[in-house]
Protein backbone atom coordinates (compact mmCIF):
# COMPACT_ATOMS: atom_id res chain seq x y z
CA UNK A 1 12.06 -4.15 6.80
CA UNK A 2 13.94 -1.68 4.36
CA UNK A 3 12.55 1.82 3.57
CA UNK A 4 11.08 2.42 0.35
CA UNK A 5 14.10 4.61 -1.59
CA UNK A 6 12.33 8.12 -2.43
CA UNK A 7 14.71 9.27 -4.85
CA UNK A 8 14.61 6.20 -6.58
CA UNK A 9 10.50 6.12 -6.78
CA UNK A 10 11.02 9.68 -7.98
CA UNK A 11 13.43 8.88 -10.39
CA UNK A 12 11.42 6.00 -12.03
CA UNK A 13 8.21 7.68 -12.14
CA UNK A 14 9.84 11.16 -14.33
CA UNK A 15 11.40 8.40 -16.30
CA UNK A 16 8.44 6.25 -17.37
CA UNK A 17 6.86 9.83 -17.86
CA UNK A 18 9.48 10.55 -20.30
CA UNK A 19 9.53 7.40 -21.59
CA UNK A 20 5.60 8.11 -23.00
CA UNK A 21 6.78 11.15 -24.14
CA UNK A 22 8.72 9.79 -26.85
CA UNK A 23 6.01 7.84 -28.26
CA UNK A 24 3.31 9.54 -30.88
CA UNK A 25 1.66 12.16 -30.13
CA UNK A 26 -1.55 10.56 -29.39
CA UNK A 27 0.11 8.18 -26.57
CA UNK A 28 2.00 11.04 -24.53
CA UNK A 29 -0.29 11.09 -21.63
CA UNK A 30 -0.53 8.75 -18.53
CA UNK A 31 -2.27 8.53 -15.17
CA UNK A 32 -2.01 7.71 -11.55
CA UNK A 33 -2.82 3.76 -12.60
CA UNK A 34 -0.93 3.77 -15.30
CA UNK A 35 2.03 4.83 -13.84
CA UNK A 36 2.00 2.51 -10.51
CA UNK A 37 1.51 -0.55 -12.83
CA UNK A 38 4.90 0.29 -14.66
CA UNK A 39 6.60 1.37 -11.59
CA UNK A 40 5.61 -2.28 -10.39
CA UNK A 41 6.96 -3.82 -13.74
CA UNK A 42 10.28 -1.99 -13.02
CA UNK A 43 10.39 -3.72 -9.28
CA UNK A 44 9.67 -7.02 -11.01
CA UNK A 45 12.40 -6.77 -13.87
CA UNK A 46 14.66 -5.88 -11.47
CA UNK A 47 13.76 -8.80 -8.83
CA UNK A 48 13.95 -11.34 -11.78
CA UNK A 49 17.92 -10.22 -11.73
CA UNK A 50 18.40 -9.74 -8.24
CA UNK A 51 17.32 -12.67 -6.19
CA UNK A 52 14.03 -10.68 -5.30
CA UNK A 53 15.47 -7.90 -4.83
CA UNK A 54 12.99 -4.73 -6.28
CA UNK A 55 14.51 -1.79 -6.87
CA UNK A 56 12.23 0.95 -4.95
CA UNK A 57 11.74 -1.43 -2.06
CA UNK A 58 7.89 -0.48 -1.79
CA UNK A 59 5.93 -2.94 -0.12
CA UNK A 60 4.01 -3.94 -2.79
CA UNK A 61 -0.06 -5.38 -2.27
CA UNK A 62 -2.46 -7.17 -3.90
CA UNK A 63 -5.13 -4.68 -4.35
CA UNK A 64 -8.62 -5.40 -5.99
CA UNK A 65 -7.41 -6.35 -9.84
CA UNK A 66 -3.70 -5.56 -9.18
CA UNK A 67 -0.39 -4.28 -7.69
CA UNK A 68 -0.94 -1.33 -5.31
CA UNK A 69 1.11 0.88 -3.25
CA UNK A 70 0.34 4.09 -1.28
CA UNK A 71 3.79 5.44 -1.16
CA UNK A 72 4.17 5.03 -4.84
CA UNK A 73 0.70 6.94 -5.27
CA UNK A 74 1.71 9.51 -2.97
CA UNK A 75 4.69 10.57 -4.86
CA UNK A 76 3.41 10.87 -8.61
CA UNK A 77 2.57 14.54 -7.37
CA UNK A 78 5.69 15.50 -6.16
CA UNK A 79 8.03 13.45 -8.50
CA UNK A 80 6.35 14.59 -11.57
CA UNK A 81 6.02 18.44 -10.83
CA UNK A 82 9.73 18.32 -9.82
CA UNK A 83 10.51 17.63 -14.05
CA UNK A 84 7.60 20.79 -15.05
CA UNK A 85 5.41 17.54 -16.17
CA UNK A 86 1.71 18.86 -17.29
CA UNK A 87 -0.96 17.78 -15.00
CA UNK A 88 -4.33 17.72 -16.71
CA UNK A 89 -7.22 17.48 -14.67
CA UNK A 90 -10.59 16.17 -16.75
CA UNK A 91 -13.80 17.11 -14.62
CA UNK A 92 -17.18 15.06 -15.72
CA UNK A 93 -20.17 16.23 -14.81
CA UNK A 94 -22.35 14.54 -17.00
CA UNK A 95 -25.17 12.15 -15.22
CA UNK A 96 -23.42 8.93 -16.77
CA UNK A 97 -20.17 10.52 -15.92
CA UNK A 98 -19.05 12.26 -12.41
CA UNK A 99 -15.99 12.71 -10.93
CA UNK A 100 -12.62 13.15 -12.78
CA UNK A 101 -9.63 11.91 -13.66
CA UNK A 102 -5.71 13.26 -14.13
CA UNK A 103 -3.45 12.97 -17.19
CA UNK A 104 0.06 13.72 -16.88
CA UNK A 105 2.78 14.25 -19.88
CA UNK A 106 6.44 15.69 -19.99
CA UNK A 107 8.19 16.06 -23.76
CA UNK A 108 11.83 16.50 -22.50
CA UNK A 109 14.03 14.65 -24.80
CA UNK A 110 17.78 15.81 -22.27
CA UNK A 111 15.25 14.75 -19.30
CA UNK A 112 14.62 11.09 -21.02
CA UNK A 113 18.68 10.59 -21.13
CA UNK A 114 19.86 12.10 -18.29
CA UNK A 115 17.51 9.76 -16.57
CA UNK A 116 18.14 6.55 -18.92
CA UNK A 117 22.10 6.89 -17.75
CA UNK A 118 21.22 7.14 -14.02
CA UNK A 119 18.58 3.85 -14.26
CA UNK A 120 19.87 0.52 -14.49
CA UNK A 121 19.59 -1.09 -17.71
CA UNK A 122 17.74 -4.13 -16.43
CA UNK A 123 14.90 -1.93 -15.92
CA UNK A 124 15.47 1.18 -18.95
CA UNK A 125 15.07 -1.78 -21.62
CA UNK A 126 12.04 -3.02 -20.27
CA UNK A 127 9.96 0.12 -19.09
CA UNK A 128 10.38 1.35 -22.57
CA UNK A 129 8.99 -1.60 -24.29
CA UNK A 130 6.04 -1.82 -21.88
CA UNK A 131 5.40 1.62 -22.36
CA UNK A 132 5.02 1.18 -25.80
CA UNK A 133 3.23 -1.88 -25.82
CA UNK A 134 0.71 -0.49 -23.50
CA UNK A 135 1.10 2.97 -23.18
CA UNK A 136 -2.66 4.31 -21.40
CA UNK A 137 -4.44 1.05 -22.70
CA UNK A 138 -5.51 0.56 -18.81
CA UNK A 139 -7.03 -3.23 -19.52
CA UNK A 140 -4.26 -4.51 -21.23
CA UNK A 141 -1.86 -3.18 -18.85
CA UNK A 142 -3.98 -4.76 -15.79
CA UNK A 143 -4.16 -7.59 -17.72
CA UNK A 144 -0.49 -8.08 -18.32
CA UNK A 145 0.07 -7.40 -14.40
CA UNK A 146 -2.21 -9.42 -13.10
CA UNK A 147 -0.59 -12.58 -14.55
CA UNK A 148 2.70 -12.02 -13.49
CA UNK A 149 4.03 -14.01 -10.39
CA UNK A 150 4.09 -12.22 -7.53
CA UNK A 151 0.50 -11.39 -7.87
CA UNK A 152 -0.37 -15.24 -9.13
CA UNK A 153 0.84 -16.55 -5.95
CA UNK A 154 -0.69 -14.09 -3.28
CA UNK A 155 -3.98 -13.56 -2.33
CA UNK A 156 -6.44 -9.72 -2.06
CA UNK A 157 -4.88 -7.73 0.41
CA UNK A 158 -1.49 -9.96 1.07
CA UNK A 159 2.02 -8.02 0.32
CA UNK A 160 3.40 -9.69 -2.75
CA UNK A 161 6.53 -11.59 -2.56
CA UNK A 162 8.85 -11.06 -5.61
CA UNK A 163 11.32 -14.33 -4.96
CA UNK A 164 11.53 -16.41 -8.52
CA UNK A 165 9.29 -19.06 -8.03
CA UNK A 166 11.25 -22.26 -9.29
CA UNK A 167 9.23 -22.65 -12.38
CA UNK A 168 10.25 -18.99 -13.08
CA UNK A 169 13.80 -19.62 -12.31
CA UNK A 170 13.92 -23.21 -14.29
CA UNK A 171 12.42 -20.82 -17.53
CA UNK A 172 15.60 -18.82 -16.76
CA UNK A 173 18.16 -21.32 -16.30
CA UNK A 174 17.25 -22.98 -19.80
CA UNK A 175 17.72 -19.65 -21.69
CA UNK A 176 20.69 -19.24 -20.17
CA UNK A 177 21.63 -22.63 -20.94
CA UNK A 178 22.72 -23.61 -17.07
CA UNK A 179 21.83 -22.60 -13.98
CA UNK A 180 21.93 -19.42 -12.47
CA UNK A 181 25.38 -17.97 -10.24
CA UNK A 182 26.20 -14.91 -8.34
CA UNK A 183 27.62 -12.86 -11.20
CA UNK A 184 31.44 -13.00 -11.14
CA UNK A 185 33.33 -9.27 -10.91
CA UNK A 186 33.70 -8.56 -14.11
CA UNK A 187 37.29 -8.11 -15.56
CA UNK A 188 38.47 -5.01 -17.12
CA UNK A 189 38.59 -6.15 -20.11
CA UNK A 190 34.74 -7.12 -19.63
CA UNK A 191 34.04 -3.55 -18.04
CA UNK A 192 35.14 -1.91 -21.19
CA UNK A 193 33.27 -4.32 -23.46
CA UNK A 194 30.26 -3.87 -21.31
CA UNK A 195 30.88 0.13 -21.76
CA UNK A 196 31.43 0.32 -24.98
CA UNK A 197 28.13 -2.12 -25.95
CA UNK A 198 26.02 1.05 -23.49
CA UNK A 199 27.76 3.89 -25.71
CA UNK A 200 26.50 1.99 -28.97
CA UNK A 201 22.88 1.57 -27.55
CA UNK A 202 23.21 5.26 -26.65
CA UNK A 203 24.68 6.73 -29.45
CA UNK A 204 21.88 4.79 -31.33
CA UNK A 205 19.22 6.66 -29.79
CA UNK A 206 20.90 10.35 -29.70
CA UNK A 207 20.41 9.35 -33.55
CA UNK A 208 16.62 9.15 -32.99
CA UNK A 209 16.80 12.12 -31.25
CA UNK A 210 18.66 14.09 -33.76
CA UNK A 211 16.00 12.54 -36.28
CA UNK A 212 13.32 13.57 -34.47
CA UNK A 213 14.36 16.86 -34.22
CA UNK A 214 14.54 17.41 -37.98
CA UNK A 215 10.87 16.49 -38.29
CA UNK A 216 8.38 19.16 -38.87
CA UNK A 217 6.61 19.67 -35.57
CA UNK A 218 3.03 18.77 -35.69
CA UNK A 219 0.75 20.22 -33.04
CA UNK A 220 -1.59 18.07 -31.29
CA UNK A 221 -5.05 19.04 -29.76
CA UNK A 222 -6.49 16.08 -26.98
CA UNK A 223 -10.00 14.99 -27.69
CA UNK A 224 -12.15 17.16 -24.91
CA UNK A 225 -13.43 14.40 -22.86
CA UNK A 226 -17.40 15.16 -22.56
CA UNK A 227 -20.62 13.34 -23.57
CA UNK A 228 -19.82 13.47 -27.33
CA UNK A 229 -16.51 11.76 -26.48
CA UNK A 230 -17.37 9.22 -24.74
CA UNK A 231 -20.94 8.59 -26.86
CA UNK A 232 -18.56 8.17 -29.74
CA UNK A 233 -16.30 5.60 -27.51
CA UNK A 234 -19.83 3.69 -27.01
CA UNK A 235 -20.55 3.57 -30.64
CA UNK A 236 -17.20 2.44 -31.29
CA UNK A 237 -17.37 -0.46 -28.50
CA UNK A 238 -21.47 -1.62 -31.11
CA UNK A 239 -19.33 -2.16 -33.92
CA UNK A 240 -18.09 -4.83 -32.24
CA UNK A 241 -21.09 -6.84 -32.19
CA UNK A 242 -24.16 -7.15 -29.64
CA UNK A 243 -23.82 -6.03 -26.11
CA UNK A 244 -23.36 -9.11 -23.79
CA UNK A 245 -25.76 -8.66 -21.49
CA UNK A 246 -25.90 -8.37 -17.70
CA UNK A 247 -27.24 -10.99 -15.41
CA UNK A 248 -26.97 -11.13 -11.70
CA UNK A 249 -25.86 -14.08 -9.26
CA UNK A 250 -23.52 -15.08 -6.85
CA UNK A 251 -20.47 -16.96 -7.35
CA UNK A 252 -18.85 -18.53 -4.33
CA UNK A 253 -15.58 -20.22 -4.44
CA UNK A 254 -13.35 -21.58 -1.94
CA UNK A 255 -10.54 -19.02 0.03
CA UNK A 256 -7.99 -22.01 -1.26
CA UNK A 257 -8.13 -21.26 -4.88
CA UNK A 258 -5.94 -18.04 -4.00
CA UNK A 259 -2.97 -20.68 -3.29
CA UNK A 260 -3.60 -22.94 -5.85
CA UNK A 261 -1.28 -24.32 -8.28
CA UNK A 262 -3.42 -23.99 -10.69
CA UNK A 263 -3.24 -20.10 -10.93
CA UNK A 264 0.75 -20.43 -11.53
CA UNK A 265 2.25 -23.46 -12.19
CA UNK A 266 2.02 -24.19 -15.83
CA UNK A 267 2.70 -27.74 -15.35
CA UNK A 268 -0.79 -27.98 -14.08
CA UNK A 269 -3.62 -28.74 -16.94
């Protein structure tokens, strides 16, 4: 079995951090959960180009509601303080509330390039629209994970296999308009069409940059997460209509269901 790649865990992480720092100012700030899920999503992007191949080479497990890894856990510390990346630490202490949790945020605009240029592209493109689809919106980011393959076609606690399933692969192969073949070397001709495409995607966003820059800076304070706070989340979550309420049973279903088509095969009603 190969190694997980540290530097390239480390690399990822500081860049999905940067990556959230170029969204609004509200949206700057991720943690530990948030940050696994995308490093996953950058392992899957890159397997769905690479014959399975994830980048990091973590192993990957079904965990409770989604995608865990210790190794990837163990390195947000290390890979974020490397970059000067702000660690907030909220403590709650009220009786509905104990424990705490950590928000981390970089604003590093020469951090976010240098570390686009060094990342393939198959994965830049992609982290950047998941992080601003999702940003620190922790359901619909588990949501969105827990639908994609690998975890569809494992079951709790199995390591998750990231080989294109042949319904993926078939979805593939019709965009494409054929099937799929080991990518030819590339003339240099191609090379220097390829290079010049990159400059114009990055010369496109040095523009944002510049743009960005000329914008008055506006300062902004984080909510302080207490009672009040998250009272005024629960009045929030009424306006939505009456409470569901709880009941209490036991639902048993069969160990099978973990391995059945019907959780990934769309061909199946």
């Amino acid at each position: 079995m190969v190694s997980p790649d540290i530097q390239k865990i480390d690399r990822l992480l500081q860049f999905i951090l940067a990556t959230a720092g170029q969204e609004d100012f509200g949206g700057r700030e991720l943690g530990p959960i948030h940050l696994i899920k995308y490093v996953y999503l950058a392992d899957l992007e890159h397997a769905k180009h690479r014959n399975g191949e994830t980048y990091t080479n973590l192993p990957w497990k079904f965990h409770h509601f989604g995608p865990w890894c210790d190794e990837a856990y163990l390195q947000i510390d290390p890979a974020l303080q490397a970059v000067g990346a702000n660690k907030k630490v909220i403590e709650l202490n009220s009786p509905k509330y104990e424990g705490e949790f950590v928000r981390w945020s970089v604003d590093d605009d020469e951090l976010f390039v240098r570390l686009e240029r060094e990342l393939p592209l198959i994965i830049t493109g992609p982290i950047q629209k998941y992080v601003h689809d999702f940003n620190s919106i922790t359901e619909d980011l588990l949501h969105f994970v827990y639908k994609t393959f690998p975890m569809l076609t494992a079951r709790p606690g199995e390591t998750l296999n990231f080989s294109i399933p042949d319904f993926i692969r078939n979805e593939n192969e019709q965009d494409s308009g054929g099937p799929q073949t080991t990518p030819e070397k590339l003339t240099a001709r191609q090379q220097k069409e390829k290079k010049a495409d990159l400059e114009a995607l990055r010369e496109k966003f040095r523009k944002r940059l510049e743009e960005k820059k000329r914008k008055p800076k506006i300062r902004f304070e984080p909510p302080v997460y207490d009672d009040v706070y998250f009272e005024g989340l629960k009045t929030l979550d009424s306006l939505a209509g009456e409470e569901i309420k709880d009941i209490e049973g036991v639902a048993r279903f069969s160990e099978d269901i973990w391995k059945s088509k019907a959780r990934f095969d769309p061909d199946v009603p």
